[in-house]
C-alpha atoms as a PDB file:
ATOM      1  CA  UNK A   1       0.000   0.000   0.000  1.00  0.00           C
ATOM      2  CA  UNK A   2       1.283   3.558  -0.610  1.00  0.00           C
ATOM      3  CA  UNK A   3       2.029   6.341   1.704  1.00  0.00           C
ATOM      4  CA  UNK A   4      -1.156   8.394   0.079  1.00  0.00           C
ATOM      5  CA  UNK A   5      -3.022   5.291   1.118  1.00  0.00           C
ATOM      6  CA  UNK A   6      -1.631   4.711   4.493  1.00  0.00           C
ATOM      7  CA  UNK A   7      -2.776   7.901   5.315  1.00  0.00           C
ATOM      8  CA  UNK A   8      -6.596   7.840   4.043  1.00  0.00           C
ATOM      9  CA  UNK A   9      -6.820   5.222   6.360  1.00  0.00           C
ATOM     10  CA  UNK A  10      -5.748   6.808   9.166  1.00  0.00           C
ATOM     11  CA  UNK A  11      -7.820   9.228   8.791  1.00  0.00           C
ATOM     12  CA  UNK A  12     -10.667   7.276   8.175  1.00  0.00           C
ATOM     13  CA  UNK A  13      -9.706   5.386  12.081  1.00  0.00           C
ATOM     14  CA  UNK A  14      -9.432   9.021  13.421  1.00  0.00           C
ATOM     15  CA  UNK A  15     -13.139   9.482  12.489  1.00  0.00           C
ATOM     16  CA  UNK A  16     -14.362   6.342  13.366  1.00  0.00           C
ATOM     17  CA  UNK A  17     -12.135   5.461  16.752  1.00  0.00           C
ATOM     18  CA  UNK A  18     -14.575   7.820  18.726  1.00  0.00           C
ATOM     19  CA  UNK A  19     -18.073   6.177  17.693  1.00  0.00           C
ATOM     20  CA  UNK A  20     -16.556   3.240  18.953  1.00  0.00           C
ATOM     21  CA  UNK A  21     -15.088   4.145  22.331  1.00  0.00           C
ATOM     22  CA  UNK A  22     -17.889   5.913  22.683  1.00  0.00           C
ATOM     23  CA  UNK A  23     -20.287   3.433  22.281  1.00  0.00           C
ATOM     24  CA  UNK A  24     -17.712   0.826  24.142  1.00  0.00           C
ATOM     25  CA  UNK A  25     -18.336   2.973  27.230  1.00  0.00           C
ATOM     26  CA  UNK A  26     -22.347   3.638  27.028  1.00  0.00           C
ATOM     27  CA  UNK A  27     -22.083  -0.387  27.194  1.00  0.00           C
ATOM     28  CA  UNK A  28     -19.933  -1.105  29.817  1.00  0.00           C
ATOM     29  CA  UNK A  29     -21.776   1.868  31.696  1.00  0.00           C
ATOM     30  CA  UNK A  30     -24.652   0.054  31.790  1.00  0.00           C
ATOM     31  CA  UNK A  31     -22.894  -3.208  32.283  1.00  0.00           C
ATOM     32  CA  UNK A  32     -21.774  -1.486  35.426  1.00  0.00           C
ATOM     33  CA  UNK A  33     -25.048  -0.158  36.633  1.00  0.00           C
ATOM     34  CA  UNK A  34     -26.503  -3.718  36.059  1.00  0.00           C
ATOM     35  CA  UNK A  35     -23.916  -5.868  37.100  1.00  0.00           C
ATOM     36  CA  UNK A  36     -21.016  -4.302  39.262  1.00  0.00           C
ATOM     37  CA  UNK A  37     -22.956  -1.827  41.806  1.00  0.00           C
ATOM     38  CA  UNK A  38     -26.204  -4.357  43.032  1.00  0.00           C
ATOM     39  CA  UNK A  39     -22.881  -6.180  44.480  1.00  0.00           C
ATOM     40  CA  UNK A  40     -21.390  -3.173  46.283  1.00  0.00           C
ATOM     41  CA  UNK A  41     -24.487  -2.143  47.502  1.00  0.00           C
ATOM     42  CA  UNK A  42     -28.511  -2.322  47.532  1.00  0.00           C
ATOM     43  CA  UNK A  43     -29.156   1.477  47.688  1.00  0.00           C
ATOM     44  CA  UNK A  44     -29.672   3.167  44.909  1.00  0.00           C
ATOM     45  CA  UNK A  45     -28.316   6.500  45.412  1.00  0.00           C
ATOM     46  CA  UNK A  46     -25.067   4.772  45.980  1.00  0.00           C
ATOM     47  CA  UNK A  47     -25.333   2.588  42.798  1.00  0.00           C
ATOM     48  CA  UNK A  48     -25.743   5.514  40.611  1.00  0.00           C
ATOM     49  CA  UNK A  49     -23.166   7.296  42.178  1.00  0.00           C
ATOM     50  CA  UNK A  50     -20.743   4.616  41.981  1.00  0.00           C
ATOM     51  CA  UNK A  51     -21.841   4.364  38.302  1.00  0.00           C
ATOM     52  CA  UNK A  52     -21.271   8.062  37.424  1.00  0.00           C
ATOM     53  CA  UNK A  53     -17.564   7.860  38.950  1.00  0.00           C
ATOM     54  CA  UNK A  54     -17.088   4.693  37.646  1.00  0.00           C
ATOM     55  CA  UNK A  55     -17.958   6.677  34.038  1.00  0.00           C
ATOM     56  CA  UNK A  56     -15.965   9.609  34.441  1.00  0.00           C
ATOM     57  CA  UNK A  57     -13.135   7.338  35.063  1.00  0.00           C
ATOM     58  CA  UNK A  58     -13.732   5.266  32.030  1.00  0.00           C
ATOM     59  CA  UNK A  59     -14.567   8.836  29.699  1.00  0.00           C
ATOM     60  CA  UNK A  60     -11.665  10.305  30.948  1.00  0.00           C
ATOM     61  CA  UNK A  61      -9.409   6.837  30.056  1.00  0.00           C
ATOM     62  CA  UNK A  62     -11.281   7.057  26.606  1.00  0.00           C
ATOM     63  CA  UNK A  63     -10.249  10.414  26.029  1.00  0.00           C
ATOM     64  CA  UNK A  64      -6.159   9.901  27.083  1.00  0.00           C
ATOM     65  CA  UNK A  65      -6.707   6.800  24.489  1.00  0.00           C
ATOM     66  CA  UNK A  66      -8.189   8.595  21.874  1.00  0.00           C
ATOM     67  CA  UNK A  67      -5.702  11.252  21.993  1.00  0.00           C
ATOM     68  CA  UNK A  68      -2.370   8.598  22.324  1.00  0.00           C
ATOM     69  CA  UNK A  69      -3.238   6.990  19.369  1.00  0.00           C
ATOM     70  CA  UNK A  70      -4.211   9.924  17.241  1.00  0.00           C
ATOM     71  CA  UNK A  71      -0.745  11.506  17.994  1.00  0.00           C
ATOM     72  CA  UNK A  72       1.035   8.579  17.254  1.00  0.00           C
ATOM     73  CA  UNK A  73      -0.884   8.150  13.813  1.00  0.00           C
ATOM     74  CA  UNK A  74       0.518  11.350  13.147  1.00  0.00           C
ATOM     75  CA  UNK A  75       3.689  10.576  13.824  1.00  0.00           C
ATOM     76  CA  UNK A  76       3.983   7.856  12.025  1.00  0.00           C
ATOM     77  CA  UNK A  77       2.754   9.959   9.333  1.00  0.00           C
ATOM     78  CA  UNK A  78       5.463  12.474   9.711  1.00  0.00           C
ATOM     79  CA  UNK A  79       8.335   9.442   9.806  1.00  0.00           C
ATOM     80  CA  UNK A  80       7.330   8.695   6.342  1.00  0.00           C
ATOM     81  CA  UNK A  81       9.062  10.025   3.319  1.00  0.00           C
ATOM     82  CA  UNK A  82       8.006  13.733   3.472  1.00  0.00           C
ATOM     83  CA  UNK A  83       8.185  13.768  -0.795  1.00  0.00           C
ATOM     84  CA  UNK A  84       5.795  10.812  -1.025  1.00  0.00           C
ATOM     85  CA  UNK A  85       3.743  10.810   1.977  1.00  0.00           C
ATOM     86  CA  UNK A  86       1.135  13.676   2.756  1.00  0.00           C
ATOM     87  CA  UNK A  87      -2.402  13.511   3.761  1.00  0.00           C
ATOM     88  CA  UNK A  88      -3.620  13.999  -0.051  1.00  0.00           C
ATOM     89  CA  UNK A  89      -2.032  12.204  -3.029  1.00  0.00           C
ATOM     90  CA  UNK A  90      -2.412  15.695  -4.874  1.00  0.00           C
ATOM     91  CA  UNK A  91       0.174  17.042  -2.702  1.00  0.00           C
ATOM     92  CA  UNK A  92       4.313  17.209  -2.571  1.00  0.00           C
ATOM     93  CA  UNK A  93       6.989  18.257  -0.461  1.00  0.00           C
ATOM     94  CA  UNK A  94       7.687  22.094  -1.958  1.00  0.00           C
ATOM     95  CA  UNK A  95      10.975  24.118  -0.422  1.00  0.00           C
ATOM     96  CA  UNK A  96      12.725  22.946   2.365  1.00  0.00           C
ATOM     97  CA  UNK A  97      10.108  20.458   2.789  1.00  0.00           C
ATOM     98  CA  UNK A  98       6.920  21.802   3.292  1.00  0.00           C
ATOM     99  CA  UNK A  99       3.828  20.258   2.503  1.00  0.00           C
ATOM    100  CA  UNK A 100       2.810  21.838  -0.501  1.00  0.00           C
ATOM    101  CA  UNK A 101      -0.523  21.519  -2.700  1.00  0.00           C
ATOM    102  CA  UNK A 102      -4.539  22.207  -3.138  1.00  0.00           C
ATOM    103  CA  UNK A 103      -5.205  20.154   0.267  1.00  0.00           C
ATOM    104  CA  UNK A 104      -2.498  22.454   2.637  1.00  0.00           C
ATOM    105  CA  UNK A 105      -5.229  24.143   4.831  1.00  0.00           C
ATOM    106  CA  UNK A 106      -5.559  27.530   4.024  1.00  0.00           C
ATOM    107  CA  UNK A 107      -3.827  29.111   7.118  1.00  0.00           C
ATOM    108  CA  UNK A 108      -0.579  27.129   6.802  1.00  0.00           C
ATOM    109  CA  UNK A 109       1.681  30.283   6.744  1.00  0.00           C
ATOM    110  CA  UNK A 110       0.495  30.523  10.591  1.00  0.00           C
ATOM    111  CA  UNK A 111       2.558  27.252  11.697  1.00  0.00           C
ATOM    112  CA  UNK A 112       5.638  28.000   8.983  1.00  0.00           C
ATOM    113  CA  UNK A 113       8.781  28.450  10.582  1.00  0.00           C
ATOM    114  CA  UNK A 114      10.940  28.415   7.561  1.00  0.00           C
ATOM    115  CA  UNK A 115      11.925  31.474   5.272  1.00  0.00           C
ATOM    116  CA  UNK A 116      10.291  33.805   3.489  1.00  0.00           C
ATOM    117  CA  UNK A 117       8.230  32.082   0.975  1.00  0.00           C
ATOM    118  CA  UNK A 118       8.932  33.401  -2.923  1.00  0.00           C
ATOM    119  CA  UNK A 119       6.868  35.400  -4.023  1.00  0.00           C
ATOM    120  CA  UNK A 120       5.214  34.953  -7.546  1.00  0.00           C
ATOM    121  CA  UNK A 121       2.663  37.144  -7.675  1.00  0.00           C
ATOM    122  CA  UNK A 122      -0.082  39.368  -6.526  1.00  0.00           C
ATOM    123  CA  UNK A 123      -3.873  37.596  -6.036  1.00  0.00           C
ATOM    124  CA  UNK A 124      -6.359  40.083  -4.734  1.00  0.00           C
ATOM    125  CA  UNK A 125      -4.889  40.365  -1.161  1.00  0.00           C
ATOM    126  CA  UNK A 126      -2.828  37.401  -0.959  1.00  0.00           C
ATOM    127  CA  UNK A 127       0.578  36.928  -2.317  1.00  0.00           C
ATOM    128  CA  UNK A 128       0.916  33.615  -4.553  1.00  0.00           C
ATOM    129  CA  UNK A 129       3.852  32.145  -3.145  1.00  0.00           C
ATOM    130  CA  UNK A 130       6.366  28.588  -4.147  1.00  0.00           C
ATOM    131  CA  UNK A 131       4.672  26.294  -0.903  1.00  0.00           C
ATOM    132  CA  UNK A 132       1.811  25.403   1.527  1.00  0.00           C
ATOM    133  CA  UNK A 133      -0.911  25.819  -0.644  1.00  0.00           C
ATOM    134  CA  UNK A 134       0.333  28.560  -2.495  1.00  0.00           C
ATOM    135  CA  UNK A 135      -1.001  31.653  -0.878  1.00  0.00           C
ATOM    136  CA  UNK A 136      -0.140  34.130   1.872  1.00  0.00           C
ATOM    137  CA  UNK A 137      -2.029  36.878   2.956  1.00  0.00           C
ATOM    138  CA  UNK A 138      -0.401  40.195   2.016  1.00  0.00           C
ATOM    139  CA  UNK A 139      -0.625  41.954   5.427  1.00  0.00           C
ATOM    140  CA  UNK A 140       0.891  38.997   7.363  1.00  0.00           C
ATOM    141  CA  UNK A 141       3.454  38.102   5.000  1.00  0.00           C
ATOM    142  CA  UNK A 142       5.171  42.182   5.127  1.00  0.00           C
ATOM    143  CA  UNK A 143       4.205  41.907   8.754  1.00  0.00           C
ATOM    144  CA  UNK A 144       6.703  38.687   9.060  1.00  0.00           C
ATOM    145  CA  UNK A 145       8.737  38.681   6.416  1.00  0.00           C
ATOM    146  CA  UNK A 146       9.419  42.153   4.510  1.00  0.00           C
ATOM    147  CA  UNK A 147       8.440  43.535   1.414  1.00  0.00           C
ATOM    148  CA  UNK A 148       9.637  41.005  -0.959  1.00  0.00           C
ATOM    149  CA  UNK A 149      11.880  42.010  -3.681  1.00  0.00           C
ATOM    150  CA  UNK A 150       9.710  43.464  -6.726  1.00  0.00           C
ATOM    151  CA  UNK A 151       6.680  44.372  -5.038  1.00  0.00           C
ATOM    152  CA  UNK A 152       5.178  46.493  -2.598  1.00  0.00           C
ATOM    153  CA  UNK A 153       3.862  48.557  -5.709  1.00  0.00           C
ATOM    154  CA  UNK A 154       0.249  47.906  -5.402  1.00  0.00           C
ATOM    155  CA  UNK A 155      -2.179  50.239  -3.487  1.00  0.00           C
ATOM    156  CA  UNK A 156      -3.090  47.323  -1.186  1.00  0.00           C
ATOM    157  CA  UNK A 157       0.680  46.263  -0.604  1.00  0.00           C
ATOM    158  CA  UNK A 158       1.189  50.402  -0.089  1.00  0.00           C
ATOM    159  CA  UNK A 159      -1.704  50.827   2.189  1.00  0.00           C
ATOM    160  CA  UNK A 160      -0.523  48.010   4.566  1.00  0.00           C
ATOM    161  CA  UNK A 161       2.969  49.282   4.806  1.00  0.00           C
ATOM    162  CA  UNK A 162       1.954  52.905   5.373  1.00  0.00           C
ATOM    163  CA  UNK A 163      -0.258  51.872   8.134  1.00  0.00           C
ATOM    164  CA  UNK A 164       2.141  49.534   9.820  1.00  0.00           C
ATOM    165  CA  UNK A 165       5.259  52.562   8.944  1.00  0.00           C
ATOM    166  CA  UNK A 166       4.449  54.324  12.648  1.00  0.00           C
ATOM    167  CA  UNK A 167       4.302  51.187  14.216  1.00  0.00           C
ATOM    168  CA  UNK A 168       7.068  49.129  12.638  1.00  0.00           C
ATOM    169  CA  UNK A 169       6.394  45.770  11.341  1.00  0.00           C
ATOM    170  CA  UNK A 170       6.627  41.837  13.837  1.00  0.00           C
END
């Protein structure tokens, strides 16, 4: 199986790993109610309170679980070959490794630590840049990076870095 594949199906766990825990502990919740607490006592106040401990204890195991194994599905993700494996086959690794392609979410830029992106053009108020999925917005790439070389000539582009001139730029 591939590395595009590999990672359709973890995805496809991801979504369905919580129906089943979830329904895994509505069962053994009322296995406990039924079964466990008439032995540890014949008042019901206590029963249902030993139950609703009992529950938290198992929903709060559940949740731990759930998010253990969806970190390490992600890791094994990220130990795979970064030019063959991404979360959509119509994606590659663009510069220095970055996911790059039409399924990068849109607000990539936000978690990208590497350099300035190149620039290749002006799109309304984003820049079309070489990675993620191709776009940065305008304001946010000046405010991090600079004007990039070439540009800065549009009224947008001029607007931002007049207003951001008295206060200085990140």
């Amino acid at each position: 199986m591939n590395d595009a594949g590999e990672g359709s199906n973890n995805e496809q766990i991801l979504k369905i790993l919580p129906v089943y825990l979830g329904f895994g502990w509505v069962t053994t919740t009322f296995v406990i109610f039924a079964f466990l607490t008439p032995e540890l006592s014949a008042d019901m106040t206590v029963r249902i309170g030993a139950t609703i401990g009992i529950a938290i204890l198992l929903l709060v195991a559940n949740v731990v679980a759930y998010q253990f194994i969806s970190q390490n599905i992600g890791m094994n993700g990220e130990l795979g070959n970064e030019a063959t494996h991404t979360r959509s086959g119509d994606n590659w690794a663009g510069p220095d490794g970055t996911d790059t392609g039409p399924h990068v979410p849109e607000d990539w830029y936000l978690t990208y630590d590497g350099p300035a992106p190149v620039v290749e053009g002006v799109y309304d108020q984003n820049y079309g840049v070489d990675r993620g999925n191709g776009a940065v917005p305008i304001e946010f790439y000046l405010k991090k990076w600079g004007v990039p070389e070439g540009f800065g000539k549009t009224d947008y582009e001029k607007q931002i870095i007049e207003d951001n001139a008295l206060g200085g730029f990140w």
